[in-house]
C-alpha atoms as a PDB file:
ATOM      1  CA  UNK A   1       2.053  -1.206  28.324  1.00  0.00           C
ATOM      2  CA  UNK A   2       2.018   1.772  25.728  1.00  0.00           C
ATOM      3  CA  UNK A   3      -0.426   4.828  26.932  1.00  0.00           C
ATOM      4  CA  UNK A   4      -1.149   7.673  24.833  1.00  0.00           C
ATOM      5  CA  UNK A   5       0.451  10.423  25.421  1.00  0.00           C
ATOM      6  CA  UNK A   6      -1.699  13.695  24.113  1.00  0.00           C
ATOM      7  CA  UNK A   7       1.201  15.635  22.915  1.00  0.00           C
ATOM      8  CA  UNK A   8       1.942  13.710  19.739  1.00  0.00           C
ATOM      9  CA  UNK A   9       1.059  15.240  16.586  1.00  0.00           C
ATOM     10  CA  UNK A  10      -0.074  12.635  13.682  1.00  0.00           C
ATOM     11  CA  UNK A  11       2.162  12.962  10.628  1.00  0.00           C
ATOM     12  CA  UNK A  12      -0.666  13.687   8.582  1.00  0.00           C
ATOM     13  CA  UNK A  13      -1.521  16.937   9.840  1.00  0.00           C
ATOM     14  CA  UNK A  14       2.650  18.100   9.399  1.00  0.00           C
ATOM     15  CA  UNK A  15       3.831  16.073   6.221  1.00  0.00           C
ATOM     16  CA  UNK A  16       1.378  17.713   3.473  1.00  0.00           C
ATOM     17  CA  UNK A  17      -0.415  20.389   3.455  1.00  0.00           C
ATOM     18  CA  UNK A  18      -4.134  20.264   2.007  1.00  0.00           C
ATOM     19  CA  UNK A  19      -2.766  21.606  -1.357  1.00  0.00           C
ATOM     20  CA  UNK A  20       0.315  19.435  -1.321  1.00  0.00           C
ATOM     21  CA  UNK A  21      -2.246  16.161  -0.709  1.00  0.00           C
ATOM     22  CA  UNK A  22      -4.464  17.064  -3.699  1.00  0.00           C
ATOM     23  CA  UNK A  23      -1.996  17.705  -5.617  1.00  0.00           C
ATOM     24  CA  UNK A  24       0.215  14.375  -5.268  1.00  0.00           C
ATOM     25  CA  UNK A  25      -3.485  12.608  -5.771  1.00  0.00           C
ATOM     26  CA  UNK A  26      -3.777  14.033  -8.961  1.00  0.00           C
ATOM     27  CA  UNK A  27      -0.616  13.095 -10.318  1.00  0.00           C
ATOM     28  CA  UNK A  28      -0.789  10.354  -8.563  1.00  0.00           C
ATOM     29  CA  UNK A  29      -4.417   9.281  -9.965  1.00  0.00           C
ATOM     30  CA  UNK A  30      -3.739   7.609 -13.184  1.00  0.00           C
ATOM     31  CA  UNK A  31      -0.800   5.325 -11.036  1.00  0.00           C
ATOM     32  CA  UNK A  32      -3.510   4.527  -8.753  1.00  0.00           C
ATOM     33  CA  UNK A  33      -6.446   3.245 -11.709  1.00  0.00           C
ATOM     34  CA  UNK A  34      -3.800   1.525 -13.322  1.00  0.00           C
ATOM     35  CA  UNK A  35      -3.774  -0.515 -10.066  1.00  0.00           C
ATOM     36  CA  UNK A  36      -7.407  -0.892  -9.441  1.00  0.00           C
ATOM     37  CA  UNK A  37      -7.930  -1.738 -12.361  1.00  0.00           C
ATOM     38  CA  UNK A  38      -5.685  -5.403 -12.429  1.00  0.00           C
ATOM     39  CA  UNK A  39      -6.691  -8.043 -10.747  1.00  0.00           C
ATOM     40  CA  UNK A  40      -5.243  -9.533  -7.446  1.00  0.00           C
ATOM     41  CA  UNK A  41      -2.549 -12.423  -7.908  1.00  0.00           C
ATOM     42  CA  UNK A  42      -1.527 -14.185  -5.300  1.00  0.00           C
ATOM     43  CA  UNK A  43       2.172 -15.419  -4.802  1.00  0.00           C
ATOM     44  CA  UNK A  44       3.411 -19.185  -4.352  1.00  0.00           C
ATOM     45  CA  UNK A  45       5.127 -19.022  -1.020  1.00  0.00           C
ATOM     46  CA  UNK A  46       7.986 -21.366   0.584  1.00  0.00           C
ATOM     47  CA  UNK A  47       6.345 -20.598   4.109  1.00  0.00           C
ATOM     48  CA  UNK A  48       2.865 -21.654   5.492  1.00  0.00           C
ATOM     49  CA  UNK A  49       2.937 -18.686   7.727  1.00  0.00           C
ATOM     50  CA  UNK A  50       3.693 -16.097   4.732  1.00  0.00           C
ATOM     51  CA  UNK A  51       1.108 -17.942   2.508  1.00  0.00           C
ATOM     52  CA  UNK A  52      -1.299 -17.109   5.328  1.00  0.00           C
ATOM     53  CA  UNK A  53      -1.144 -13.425   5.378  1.00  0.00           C
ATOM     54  CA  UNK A  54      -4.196 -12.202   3.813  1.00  0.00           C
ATOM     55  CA  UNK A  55      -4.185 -10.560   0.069  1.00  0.00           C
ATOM     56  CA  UNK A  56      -5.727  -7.403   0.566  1.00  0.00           C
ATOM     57  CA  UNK A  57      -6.956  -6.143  -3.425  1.00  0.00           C
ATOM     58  CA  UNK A  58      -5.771  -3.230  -4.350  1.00  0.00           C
ATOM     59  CA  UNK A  59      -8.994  -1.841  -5.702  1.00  0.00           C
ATOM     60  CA  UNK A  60     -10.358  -2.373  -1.725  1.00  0.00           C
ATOM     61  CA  UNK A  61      -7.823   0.845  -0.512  1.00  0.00           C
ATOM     62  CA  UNK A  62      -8.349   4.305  -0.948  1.00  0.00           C
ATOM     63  CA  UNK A  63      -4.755   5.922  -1.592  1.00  0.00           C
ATOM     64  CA  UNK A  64      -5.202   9.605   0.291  1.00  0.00           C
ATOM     65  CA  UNK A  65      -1.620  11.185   0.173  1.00  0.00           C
ATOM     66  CA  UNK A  66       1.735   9.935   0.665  1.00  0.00           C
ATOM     67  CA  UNK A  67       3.383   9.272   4.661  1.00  0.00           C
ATOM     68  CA  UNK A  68       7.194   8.609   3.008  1.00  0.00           C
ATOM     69  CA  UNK A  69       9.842   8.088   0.661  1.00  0.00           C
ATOM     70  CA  UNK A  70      12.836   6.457   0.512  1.00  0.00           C
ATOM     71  CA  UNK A  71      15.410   4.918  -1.605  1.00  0.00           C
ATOM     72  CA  UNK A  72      13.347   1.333  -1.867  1.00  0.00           C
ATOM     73  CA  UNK A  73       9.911   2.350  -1.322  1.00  0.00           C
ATOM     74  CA  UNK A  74       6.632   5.011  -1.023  1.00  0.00           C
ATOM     75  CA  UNK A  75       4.348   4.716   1.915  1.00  0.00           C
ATOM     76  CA  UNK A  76       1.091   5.904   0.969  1.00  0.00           C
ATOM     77  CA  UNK A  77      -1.921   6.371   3.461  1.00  0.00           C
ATOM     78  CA  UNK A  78      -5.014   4.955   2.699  1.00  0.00           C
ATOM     79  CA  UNK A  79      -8.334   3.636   3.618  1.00  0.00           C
ATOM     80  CA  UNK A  80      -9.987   0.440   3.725  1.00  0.00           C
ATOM     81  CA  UNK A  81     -13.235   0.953   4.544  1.00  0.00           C
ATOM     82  CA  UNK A  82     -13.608   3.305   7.393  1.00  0.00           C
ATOM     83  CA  UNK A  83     -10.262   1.949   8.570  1.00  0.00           C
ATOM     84  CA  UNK A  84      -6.804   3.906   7.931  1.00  0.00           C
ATOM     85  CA  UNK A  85      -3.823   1.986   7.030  1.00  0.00           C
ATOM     86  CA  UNK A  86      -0.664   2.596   5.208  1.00  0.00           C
ATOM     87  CA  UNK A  87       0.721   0.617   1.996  1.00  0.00           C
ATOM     88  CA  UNK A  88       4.399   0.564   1.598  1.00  0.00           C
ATOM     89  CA  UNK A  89       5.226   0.141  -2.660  1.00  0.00           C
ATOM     90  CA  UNK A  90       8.514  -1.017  -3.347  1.00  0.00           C
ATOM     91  CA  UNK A  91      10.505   1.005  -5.450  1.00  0.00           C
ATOM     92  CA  UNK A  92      13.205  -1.459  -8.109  1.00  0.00           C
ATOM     93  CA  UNK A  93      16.480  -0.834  -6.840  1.00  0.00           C
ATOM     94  CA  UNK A  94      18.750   0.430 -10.132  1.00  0.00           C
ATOM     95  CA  UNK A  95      19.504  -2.600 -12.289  1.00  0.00           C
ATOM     96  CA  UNK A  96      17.237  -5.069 -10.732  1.00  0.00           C
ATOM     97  CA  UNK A  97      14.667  -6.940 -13.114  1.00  0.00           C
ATOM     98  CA  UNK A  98      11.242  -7.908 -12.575  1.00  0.00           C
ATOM     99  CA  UNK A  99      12.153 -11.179 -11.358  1.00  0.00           C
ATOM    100  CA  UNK A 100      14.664 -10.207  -8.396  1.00  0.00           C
ATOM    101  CA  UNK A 101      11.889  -7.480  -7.047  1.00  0.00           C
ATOM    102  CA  UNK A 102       9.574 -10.005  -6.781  1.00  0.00           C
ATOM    103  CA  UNK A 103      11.984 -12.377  -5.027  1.00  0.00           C
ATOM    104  CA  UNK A 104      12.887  -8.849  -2.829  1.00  0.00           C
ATOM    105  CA  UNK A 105       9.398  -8.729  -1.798  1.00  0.00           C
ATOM    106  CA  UNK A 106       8.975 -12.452  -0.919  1.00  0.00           C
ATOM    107  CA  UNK A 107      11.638 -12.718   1.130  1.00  0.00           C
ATOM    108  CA  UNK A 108      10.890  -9.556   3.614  1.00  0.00           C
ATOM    109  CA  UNK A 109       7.001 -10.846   3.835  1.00  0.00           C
ATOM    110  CA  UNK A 110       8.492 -14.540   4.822  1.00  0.00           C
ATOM    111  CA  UNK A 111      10.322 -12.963   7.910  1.00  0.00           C
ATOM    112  CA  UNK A 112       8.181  -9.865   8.671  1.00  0.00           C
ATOM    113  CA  UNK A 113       5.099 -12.195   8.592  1.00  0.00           C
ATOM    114  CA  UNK A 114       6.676 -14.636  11.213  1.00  0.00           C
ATOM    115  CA  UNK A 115       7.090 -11.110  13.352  1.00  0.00           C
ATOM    116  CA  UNK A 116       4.391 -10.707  16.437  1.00  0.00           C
ATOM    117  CA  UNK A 117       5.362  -8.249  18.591  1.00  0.00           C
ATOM    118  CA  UNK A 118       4.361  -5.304  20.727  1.00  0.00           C
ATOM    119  CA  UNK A 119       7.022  -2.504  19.035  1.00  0.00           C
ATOM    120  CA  UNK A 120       7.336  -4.160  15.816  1.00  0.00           C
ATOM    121  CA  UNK A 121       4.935  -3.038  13.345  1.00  0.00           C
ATOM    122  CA  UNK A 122       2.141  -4.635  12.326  1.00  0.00           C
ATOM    123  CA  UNK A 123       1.793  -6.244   8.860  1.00  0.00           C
ATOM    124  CA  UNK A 124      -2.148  -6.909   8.312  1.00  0.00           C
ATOM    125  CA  UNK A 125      -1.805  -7.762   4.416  1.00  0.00           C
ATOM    126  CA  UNK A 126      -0.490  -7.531   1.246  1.00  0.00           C
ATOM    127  CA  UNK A 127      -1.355  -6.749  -2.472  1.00  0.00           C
ATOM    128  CA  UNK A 128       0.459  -7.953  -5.147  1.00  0.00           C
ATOM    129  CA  UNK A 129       0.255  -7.387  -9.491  1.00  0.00           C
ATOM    130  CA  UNK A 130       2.609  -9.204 -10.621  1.00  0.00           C
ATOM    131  CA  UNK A 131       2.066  -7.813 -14.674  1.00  0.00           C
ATOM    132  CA  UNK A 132       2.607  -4.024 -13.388  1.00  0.00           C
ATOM    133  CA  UNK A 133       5.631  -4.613 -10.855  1.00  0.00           C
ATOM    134  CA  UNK A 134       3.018  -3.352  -8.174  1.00  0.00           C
ATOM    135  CA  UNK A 135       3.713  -4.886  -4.543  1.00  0.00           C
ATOM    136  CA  UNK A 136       2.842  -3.736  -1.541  1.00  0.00           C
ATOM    137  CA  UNK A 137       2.796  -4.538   2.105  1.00  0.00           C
ATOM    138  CA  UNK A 138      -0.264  -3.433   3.779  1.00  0.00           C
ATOM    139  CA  UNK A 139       0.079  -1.991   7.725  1.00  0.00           C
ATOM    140  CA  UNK A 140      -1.233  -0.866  10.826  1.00  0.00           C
ATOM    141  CA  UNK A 141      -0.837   3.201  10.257  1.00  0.00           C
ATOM    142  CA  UNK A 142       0.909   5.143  12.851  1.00  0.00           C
ATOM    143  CA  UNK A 143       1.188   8.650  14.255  1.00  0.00           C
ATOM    144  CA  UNK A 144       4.525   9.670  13.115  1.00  0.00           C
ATOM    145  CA  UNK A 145       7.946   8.475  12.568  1.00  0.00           C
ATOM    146  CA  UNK A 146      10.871   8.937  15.058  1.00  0.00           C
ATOM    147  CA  UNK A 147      12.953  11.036  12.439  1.00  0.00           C
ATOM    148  CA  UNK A 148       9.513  13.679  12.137  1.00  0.00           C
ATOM    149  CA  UNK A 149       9.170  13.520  16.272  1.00  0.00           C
ATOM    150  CA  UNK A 150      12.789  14.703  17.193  1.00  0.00           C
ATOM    151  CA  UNK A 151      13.355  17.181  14.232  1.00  0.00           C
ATOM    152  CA  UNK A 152       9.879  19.090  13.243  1.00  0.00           C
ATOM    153  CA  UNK A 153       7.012  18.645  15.436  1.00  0.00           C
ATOM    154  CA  UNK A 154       9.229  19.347  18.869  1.00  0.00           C
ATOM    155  CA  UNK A 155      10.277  23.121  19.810  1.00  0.00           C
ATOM    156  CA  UNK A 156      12.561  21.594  22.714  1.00  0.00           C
ATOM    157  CA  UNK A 157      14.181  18.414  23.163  1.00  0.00           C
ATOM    158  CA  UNK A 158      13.062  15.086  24.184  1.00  0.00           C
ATOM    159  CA  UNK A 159      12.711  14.794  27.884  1.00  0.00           C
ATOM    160  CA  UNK A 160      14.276  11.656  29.738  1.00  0.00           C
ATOM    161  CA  UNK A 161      10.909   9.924  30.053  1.00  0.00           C
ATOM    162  CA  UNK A 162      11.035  10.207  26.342  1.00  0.00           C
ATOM    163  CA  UNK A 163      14.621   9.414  25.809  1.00  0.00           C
ATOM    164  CA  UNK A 164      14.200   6.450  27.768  1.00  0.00           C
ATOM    165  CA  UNK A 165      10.862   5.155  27.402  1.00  0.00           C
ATOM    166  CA  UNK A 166      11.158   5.208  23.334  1.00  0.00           C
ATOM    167  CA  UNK A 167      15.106   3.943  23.945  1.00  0.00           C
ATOM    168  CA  UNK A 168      13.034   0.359  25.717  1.00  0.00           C
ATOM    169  CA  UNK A 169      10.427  -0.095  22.948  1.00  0.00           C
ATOM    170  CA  UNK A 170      13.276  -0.143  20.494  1.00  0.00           C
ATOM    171  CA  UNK A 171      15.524  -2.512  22.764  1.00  0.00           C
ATOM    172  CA  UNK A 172      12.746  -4.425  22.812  1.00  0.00           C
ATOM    173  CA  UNK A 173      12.042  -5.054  18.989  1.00  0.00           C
ATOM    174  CA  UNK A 174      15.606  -5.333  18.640  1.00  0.00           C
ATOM    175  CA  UNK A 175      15.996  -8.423  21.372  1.00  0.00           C
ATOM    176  CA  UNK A 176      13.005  -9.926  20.073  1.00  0.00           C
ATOM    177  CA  UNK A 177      14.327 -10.185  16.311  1.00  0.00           C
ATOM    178  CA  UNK A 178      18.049 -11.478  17.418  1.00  0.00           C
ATOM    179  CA  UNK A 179      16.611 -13.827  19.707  1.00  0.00           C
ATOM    180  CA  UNK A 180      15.140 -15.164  16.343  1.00  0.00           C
ATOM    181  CA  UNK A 181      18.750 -14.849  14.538  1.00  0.00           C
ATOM    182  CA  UNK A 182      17.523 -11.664  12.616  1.00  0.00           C
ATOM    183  CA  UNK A 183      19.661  -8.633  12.338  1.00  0.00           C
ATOM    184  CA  UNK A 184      17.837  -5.643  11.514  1.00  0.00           C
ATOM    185  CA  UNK A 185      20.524  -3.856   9.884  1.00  0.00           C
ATOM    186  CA  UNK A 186      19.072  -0.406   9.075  1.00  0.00           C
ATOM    187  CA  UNK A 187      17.915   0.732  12.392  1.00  0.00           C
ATOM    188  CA  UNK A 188      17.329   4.606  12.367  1.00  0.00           C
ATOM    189  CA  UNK A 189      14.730   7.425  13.175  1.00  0.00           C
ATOM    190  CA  UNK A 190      13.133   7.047   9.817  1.00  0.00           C
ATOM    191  CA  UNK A 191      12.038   3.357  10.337  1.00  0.00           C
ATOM    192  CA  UNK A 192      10.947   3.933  13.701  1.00  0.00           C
ATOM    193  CA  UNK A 193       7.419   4.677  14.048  1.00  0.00           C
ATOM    194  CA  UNK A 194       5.209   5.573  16.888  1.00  0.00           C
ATOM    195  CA  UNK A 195       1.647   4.697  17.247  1.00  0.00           C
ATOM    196  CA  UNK A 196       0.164   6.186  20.603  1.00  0.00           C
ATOM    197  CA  UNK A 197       3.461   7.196  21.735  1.00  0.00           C
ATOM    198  CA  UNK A 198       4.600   3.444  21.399  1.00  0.00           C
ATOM    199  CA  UNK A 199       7.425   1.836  19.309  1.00  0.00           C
ATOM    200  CA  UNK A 200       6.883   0.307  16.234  1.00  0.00           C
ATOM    201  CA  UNK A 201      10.139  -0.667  13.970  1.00  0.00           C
ATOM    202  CA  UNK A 202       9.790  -1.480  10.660  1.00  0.00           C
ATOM    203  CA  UNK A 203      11.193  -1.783   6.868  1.00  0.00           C
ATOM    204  CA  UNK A 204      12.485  -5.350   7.318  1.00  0.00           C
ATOM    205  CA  UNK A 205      13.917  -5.557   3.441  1.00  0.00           C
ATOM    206  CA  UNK A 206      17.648  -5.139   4.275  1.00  0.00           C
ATOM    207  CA  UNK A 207      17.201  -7.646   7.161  1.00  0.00           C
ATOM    208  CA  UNK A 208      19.963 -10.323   7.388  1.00  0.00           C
ATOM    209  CA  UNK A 209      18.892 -13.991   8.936  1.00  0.00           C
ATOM    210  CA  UNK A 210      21.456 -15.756  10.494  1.00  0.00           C
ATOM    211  CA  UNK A 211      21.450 -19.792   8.529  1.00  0.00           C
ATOM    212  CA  UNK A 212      18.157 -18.359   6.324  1.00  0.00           C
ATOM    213  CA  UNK A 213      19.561 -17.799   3.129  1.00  0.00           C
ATOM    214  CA  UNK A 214      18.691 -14.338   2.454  1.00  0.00           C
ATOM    215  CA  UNK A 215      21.751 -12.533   2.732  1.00  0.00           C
ATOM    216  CA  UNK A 216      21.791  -9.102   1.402  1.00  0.00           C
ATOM    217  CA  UNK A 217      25.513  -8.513   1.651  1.00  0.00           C
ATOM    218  CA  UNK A 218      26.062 -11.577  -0.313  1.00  0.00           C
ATOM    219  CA  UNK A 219      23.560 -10.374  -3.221  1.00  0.00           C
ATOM    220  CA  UNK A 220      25.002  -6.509  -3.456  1.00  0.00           C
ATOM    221  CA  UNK A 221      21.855  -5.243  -1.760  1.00  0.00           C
ATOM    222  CA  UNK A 222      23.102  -4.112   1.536  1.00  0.00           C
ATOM    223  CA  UNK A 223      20.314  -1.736   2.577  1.00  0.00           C
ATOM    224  CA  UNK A 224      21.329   0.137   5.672  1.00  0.00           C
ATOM    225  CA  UNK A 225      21.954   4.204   5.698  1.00  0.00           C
ATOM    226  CA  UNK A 226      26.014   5.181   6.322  1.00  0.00           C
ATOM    227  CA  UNK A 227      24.931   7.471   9.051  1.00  0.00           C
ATOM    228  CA  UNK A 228      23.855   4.943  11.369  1.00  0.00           C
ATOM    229  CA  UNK A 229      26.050   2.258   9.926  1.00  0.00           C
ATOM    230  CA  UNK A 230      28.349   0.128  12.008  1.00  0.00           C
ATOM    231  CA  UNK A 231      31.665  -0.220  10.814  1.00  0.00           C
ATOM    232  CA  UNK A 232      31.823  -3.550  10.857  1.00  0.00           C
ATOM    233  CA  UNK A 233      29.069  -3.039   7.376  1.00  0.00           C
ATOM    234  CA  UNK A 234      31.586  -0.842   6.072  1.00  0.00           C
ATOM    235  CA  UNK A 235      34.534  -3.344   5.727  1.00  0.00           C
ATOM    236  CA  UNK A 236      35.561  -6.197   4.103  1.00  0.00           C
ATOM    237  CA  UNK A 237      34.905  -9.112   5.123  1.00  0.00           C
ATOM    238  CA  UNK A 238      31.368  -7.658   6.007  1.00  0.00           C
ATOM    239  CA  UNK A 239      30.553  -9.034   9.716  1.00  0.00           C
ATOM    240  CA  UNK A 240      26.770  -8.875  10.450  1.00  0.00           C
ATOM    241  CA  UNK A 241      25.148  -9.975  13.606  1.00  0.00           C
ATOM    242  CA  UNK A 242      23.398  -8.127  16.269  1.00  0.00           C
ATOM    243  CA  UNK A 243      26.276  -5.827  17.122  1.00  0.00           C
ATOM    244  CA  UNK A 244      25.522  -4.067  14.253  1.00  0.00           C
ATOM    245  CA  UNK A 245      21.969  -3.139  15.396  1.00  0.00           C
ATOM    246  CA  UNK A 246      23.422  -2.010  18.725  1.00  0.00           C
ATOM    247  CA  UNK A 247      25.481   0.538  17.377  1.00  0.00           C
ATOM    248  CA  UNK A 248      22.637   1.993  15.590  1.00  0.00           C
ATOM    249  CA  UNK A 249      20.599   1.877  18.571  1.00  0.00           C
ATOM    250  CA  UNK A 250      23.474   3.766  20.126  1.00  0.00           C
ATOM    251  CA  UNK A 251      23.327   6.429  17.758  1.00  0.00           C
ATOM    252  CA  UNK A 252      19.779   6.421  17.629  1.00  0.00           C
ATOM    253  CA  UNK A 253      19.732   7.792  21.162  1.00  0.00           C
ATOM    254  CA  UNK A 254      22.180   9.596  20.479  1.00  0.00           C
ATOM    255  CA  UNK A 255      20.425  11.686  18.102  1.00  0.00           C
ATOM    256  CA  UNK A 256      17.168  11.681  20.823  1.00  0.00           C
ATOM    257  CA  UNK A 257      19.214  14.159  23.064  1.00  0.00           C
ATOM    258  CA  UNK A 258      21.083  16.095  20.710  1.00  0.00           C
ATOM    259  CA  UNK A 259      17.923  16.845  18.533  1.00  0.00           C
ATOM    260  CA  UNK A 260      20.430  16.570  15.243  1.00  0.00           C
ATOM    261  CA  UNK A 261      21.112  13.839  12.879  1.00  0.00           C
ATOM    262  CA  UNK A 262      24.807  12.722  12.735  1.00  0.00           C
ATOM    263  CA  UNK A 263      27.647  13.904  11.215  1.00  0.00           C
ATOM    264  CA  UNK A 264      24.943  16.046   9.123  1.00  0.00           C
ATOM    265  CA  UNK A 265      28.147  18.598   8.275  1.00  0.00           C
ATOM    266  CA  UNK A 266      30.363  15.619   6.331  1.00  0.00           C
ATOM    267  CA  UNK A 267      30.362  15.062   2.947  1.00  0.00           C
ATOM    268  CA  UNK A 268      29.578  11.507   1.255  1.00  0.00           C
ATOM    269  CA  UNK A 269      33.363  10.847   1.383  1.00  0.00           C
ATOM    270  CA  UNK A 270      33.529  11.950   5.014  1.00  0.00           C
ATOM    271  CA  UNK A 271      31.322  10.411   6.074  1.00  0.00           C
ATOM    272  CA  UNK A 272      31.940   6.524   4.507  1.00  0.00           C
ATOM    273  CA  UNK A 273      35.388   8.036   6.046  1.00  0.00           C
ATOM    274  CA  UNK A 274      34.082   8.034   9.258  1.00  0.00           C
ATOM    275  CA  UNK A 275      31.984   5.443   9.702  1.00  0.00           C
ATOM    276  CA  UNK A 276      34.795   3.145   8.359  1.00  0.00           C
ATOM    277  CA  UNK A 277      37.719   3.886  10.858  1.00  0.00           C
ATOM    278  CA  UNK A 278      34.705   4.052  13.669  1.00  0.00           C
ATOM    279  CA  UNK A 279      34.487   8.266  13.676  1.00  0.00           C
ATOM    280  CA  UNK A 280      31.919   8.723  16.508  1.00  0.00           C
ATOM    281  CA  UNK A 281      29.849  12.532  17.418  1.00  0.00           C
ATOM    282  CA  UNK A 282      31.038  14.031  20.548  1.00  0.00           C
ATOM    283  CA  UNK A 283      28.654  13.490  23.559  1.00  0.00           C
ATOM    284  CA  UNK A 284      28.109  17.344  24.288  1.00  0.00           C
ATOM    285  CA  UNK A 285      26.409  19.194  27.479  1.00  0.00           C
ATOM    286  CA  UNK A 286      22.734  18.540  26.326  1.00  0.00           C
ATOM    287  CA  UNK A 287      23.605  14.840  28.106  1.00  0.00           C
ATOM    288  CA  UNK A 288      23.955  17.016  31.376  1.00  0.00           C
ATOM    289  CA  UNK A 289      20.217  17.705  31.003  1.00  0.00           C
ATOM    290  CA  UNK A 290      19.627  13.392  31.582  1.00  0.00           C
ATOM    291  CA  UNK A 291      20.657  10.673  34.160  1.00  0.00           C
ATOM    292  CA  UNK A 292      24.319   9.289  33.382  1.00  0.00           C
ATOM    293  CA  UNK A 293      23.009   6.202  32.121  1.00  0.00           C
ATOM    294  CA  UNK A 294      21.655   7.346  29.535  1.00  0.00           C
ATOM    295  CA  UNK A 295      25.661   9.035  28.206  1.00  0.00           C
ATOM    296  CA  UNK A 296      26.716   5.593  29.555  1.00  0.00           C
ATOM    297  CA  UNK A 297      24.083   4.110  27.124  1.00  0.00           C
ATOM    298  CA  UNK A 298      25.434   5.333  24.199  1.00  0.00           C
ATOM    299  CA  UNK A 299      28.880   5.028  24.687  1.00  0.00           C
ATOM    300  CA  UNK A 300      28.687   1.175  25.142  1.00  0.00           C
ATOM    301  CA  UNK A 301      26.762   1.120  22.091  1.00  0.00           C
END
């Protein structure tokens, strides 16, 4: 069972300051009325369990500042009600029409709605408008992400309890979603989130399902970050499966006891470099400070 633990700082009281918040509202405001202002649409789905996640209108959330960015997607806090949640937009990748977003976004609500689990995170909805390339998938909000934890809201490094109790939650997700032939593929600190000082993985868009069809290596839309990437992604033939994830998790706790990301000195060449003839970060003294399993962890990763 996850129990609070005091000491964790939300991400809204580090990620933007009062000024910052107002100020992304207001350029933000005419993006958010041209949203209110459509009406909801739902979305013929292949899957009886996808087709029953509710459709939460857009005009029912208050947007309030933004949580994250990345290269396929904003997630915006917000309000429904008295409730807090937080709305993940997808951002087109380069080059991809109307038609292939939408098919993007139907195929990671099919297998994240299907996903019930303690450290995965929670999908409670969805809004959708279709005639403004709007979609959005509507979750539980947490404190922080894993990234924000280790690198600005610590002044000394994780502790073992940490190390290790954070290192389970993600094991966890992770066995639950290969047990179901699902490899993650993009495991990292950035899409681990922690709610109460408990695990909760997410951004299931670059996942690969083993017999499902949706196979992102096949389509060109491998979305996993080189840093964490195993380098069986980085070759051709590209071999996915749940080693992959491992080797992220493996770098993943990694980066928990060094409190750096790695191979944050290489250049984009270097680094593909690396991570294709299997280039891995020295284990340095700071694994003195923890049990041996935990160096013994990582290297069988």
């Amino acid at each position: 069972m996850c129990k609070r633990q005091p000491q964790m700082a939300p991400c809204d009281q580090v990620e933007l300051s009062i000024e910052q918040v107002d100020k992304v509202i207001k350029d933000a405001s005419r993006y958010f009325e041209s949203m209110n202002s459509c009406p909801v649409e739902k979305i013929r789905w292949h899957n009886d369990l996808a087709a029953a996640i509710p459709v939460i209108p857009f005009e029912e959330l208050e947007f309030t500042g933004i949580l994250g960015r990345g290269r396929f997607g904003v997630v915006f806090e917000a309000f429904r009600g008295r409730g807090r949640v937080a709305a993940k937009l997808l951002i087109p990748v380069r080059g991809e029409d109307a038609q292939t977003l939408s098919n993007r976004f139907q195929q990671e609500l099919q297998i994240w709605g299907q996903l019930f689990h303690p450290n995965i995170l929670q999908l409670t909805g969805y809004a959708v408008n279709v005639r403004l390339k709007r979609y959005a998938f509507i979750t539980e909000a947490c404190d922080t992400t894993l990234a924000r934890y280790i690198h600005d809201q610590r002044e000394k490094p994780l502790s073992t309890k940490e190390v290790v109790s954070i290192a389970k939650g993600l094991a966890a997700a992770l066995e639950y979603l290969h047990n179901r032939d699902i490899t993650h593929c993009d495991v990292k600190p950035e899409n681990i989130l922690l709610l109460d000082a408990c695990v909760k993985l997410c951004d299931f868009d670059g996942c690969v399902v083993a017999g499902g069809g949706w196979d992102p290596v096949a389509t060109g839309v491998l979305m996993t970050s080189p840093r964490y990437m195993a380098p069986e992604l980085a070759k051709l033939p590209v071999c996915v499966g749940p080693h992959c994830d491992m080797f992220s998790f493996g770098v993943v706790v990694w980066e928990m006891v060094e409190s750096k990301m790695p191979f944050q000195e290489l250049s984009v060449d270097d680094l593909l470099t690396a991570v294709t003839t299997n280039k891995r970060e020295a284990l340095t003294n700071n694994f003195a400070s923890h049990p041996v399993f935990v160096r013994t962890l990582v290297l069988k990763c």
